[in-house]
C-alpha atoms as a PDB file:
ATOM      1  CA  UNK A   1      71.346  26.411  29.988  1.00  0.00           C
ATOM      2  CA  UNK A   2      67.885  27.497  28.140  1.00  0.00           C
ATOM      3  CA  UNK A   3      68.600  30.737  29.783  1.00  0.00           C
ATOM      4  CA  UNK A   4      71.863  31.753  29.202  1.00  0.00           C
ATOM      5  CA  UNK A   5      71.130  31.073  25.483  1.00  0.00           C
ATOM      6  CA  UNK A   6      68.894  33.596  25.549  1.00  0.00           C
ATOM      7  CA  UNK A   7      71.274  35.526  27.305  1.00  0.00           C
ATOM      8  CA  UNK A   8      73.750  35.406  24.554  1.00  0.00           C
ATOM      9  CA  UNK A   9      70.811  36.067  21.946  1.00  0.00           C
ATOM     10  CA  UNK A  10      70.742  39.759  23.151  1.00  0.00           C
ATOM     11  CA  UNK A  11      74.907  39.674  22.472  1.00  0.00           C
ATOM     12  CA  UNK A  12      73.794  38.061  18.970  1.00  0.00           C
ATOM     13  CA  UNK A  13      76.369  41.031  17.149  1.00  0.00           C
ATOM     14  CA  UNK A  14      79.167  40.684  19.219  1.00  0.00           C
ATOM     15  CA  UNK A  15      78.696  36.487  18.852  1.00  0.00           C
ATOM     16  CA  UNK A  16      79.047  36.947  15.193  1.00  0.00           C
ATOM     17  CA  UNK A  17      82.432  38.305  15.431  1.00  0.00           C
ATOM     18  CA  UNK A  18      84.022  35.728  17.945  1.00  0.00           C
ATOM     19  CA  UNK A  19      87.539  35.855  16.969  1.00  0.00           C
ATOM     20  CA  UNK A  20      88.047  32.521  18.281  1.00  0.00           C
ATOM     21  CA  UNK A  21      85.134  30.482  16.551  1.00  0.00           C
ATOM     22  CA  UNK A  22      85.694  32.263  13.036  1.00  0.00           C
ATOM     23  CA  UNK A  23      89.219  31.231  13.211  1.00  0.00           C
ATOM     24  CA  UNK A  24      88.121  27.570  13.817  1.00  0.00           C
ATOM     25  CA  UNK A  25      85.853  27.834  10.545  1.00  0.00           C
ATOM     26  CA  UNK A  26      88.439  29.752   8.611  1.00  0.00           C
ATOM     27  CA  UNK A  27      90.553  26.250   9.654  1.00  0.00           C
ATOM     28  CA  UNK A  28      88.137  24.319   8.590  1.00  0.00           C
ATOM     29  CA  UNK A  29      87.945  25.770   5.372  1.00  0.00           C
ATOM     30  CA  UNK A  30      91.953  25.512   4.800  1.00  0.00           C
ATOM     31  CA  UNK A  31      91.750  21.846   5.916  1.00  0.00           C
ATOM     32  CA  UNK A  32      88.502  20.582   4.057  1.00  0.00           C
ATOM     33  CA  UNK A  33      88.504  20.753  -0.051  1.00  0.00           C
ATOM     34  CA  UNK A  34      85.220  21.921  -1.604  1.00  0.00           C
ATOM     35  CA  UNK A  35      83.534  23.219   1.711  1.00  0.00           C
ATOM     36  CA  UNK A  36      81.341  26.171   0.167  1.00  0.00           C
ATOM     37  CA  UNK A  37      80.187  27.618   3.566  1.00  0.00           C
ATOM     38  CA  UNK A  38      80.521  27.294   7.133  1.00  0.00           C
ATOM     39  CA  UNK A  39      78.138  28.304  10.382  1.00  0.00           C
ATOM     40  CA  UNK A  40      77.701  28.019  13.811  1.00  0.00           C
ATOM     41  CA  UNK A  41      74.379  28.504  15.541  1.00  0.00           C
ATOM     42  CA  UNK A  42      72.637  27.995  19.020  1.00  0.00           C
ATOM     43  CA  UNK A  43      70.173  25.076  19.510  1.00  0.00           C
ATOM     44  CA  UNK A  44      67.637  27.715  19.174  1.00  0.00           C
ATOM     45  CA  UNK A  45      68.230  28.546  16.041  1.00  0.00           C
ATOM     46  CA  UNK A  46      70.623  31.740  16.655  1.00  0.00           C
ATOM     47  CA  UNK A  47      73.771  32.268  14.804  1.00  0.00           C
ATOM     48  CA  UNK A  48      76.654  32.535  16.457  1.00  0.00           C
ATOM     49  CA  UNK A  49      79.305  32.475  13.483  1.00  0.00           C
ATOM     50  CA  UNK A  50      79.425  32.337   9.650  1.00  0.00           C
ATOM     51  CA  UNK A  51      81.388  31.578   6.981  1.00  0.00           C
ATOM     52  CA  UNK A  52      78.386  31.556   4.605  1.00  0.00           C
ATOM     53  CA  UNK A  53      78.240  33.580   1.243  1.00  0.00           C
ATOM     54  CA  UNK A  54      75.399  33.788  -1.282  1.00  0.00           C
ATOM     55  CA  UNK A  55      72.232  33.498   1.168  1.00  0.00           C
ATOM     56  CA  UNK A  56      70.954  34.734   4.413  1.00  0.00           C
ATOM     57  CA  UNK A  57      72.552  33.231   7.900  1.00  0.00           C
ATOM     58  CA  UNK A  58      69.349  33.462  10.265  1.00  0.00           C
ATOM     59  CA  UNK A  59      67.479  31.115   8.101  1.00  0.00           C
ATOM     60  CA  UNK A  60      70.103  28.777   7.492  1.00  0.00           C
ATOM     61  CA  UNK A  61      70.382  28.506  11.684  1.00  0.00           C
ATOM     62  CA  UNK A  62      66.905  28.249  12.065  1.00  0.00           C
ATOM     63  CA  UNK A  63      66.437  25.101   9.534  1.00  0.00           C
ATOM     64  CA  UNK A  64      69.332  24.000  11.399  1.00  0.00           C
ATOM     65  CA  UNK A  65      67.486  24.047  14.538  1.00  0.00           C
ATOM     66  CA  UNK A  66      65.191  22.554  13.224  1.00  0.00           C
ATOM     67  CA  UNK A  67      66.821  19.387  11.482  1.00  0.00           C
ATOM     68  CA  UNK A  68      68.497  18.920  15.080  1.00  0.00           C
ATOM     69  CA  UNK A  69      65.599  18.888  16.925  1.00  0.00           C
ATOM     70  CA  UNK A  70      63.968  16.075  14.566  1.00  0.00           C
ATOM     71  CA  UNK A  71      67.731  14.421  14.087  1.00  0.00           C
ATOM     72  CA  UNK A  72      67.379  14.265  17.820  1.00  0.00           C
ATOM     73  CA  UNK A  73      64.327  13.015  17.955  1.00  0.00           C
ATOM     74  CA  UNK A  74      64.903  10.331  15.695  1.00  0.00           C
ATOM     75  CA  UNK A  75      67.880   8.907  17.861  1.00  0.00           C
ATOM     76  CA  UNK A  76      65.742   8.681  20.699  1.00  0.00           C
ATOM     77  CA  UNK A  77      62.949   6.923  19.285  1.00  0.00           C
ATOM     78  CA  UNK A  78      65.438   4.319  17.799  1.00  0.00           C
ATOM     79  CA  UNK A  79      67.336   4.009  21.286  1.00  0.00           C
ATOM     80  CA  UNK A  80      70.630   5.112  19.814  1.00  0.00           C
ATOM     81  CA  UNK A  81      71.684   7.841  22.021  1.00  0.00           C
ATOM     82  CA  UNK A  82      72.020  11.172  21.979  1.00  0.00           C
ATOM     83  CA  UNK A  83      72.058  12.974  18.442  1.00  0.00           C
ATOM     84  CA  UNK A  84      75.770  13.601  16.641  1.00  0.00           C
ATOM     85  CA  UNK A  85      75.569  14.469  13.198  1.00  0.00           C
ATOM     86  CA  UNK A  86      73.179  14.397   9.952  1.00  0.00           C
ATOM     87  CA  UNK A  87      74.298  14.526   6.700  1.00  0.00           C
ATOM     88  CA  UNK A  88      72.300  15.686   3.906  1.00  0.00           C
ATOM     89  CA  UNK A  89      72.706  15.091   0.353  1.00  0.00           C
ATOM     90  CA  UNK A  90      71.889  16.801  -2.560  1.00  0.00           C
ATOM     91  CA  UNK A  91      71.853  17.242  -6.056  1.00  0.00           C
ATOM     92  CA  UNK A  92      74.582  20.162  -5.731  1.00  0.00           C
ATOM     93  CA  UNK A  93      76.315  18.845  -2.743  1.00  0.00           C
ATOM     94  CA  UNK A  94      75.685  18.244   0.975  1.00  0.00           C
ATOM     95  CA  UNK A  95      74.311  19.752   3.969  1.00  0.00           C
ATOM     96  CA  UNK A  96      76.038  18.152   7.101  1.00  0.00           C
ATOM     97  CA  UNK A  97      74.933  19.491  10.989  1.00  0.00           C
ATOM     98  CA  UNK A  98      77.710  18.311  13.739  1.00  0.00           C
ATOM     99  CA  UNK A  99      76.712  18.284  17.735  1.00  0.00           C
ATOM    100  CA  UNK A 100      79.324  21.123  19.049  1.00  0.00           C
ATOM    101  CA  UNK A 101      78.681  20.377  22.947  1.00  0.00           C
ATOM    102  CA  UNK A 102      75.110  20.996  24.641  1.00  0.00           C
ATOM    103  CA  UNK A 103      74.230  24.554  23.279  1.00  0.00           C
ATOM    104  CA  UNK A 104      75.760  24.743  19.649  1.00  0.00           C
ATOM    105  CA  UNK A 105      75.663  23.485  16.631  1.00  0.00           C
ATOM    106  CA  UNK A 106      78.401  23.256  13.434  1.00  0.00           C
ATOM    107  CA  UNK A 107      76.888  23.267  10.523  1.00  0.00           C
ATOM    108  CA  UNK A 108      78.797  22.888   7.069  1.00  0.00           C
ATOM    109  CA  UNK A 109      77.777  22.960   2.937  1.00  0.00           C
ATOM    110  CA  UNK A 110      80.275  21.110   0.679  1.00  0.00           C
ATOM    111  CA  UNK A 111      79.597  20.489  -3.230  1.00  0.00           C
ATOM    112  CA  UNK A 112      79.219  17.203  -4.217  1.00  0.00           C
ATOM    113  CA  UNK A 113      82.768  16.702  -5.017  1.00  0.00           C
ATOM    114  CA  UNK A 114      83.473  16.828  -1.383  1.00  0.00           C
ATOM    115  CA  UNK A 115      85.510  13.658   0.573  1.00  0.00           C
ATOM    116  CA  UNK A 116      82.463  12.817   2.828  1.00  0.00           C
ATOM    117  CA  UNK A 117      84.996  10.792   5.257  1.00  0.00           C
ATOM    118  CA  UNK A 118      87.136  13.829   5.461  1.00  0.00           C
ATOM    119  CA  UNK A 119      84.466  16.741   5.816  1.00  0.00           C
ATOM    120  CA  UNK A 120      83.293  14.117   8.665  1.00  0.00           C
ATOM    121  CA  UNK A 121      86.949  13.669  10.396  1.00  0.00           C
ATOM    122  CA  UNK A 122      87.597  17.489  10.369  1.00  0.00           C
ATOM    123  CA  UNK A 123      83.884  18.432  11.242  1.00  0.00           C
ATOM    124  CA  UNK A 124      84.069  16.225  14.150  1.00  0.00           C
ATOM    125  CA  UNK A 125      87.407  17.961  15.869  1.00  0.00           C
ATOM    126  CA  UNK A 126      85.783  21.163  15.303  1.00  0.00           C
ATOM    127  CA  UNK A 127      82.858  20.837  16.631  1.00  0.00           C
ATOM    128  CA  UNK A 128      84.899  19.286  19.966  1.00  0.00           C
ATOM    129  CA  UNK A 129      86.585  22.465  19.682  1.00  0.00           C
ATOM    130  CA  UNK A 130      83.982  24.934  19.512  1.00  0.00           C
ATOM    131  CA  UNK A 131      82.043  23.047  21.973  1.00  0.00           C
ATOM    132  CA  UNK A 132      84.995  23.878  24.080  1.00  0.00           C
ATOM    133  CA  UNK A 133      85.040  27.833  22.875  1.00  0.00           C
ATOM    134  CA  UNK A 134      80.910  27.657  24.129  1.00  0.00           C
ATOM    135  CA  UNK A 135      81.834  26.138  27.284  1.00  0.00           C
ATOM    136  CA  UNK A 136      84.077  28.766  28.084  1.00  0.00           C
ATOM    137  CA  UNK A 137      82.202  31.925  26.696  1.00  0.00           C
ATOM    138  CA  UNK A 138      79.159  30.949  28.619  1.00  0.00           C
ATOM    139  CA  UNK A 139      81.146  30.972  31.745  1.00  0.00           C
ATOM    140  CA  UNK A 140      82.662  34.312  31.296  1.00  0.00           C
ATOM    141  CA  UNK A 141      80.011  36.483  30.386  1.00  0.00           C
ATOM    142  CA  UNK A 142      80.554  39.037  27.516  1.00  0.00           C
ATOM    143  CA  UNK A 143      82.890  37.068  26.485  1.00  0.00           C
ATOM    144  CA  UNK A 144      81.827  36.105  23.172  1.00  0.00           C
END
């Protein structure tokens, strides 16, 4: 799996312009009030798609990364499973990171008027969905 990540980090510019996955955020965005921005990234840290205005991508993925890994982390050391979500709040809003399969994850920004249940419902059928998308692309090479 490790390996055909890397794989599709050399495809990084084509990734960005999945039709498929950007029409799952643009959805997202339709269906969820007060989401600001919208991303998904590799495990590693590598974006794959982005709805995100106002600051860099790359960085954004790689903080992701990072969260997961601890998020991940975390779940294991408490013996509850394999990691699903984290949900960050903040003065201005949230920062919430979905599980989208083995190799990606969907990572969203809402302000803080957002509906927390809802950005969760939607978040969650996306991220089964573009876990789906990866699943595919990574068995049809130059796909995405």
């Amino acid at each position: 799996m490790r390996r055909a990540l890397r794989q599709l980090a050399g495809r990084r510019q084509s990734m960005t312009a999945a039709p498929e996955v950007l029409a799952e955020l643009q959805g997202l965005r339709v269906r969820v009030p007060h989401l600001t921005g919208a991303m998904v990234a590799s495990t590693d840290g590598l974006v794959i798609a982005h709805l995100v205005t106002g600051m860099e991508a790359d960085p954004v993925a790689a903080l992701t990364a990072a969260a997961l890994g601890v998020g991940s982390r975390l779940t294991d050391a408490v013996g509850h499973g394999g990691f699903r979500e984290l949900i960050v709040s903040g003065e201005g809003g949230y920062v919430a990171t979905y599980a989208a399969g083995n190799s990606c994850v969907l990572t969203l920004l809402a302000s803080a008027d957002a509906n927390v249940g809802r950005l969760n419902l939607e978040a969650r059928r996306t991220g089964a969905r573009i876990a789906e998308l990866a699943g595919a692309a990574l068995e049809r090479p130059g796909r995405l």
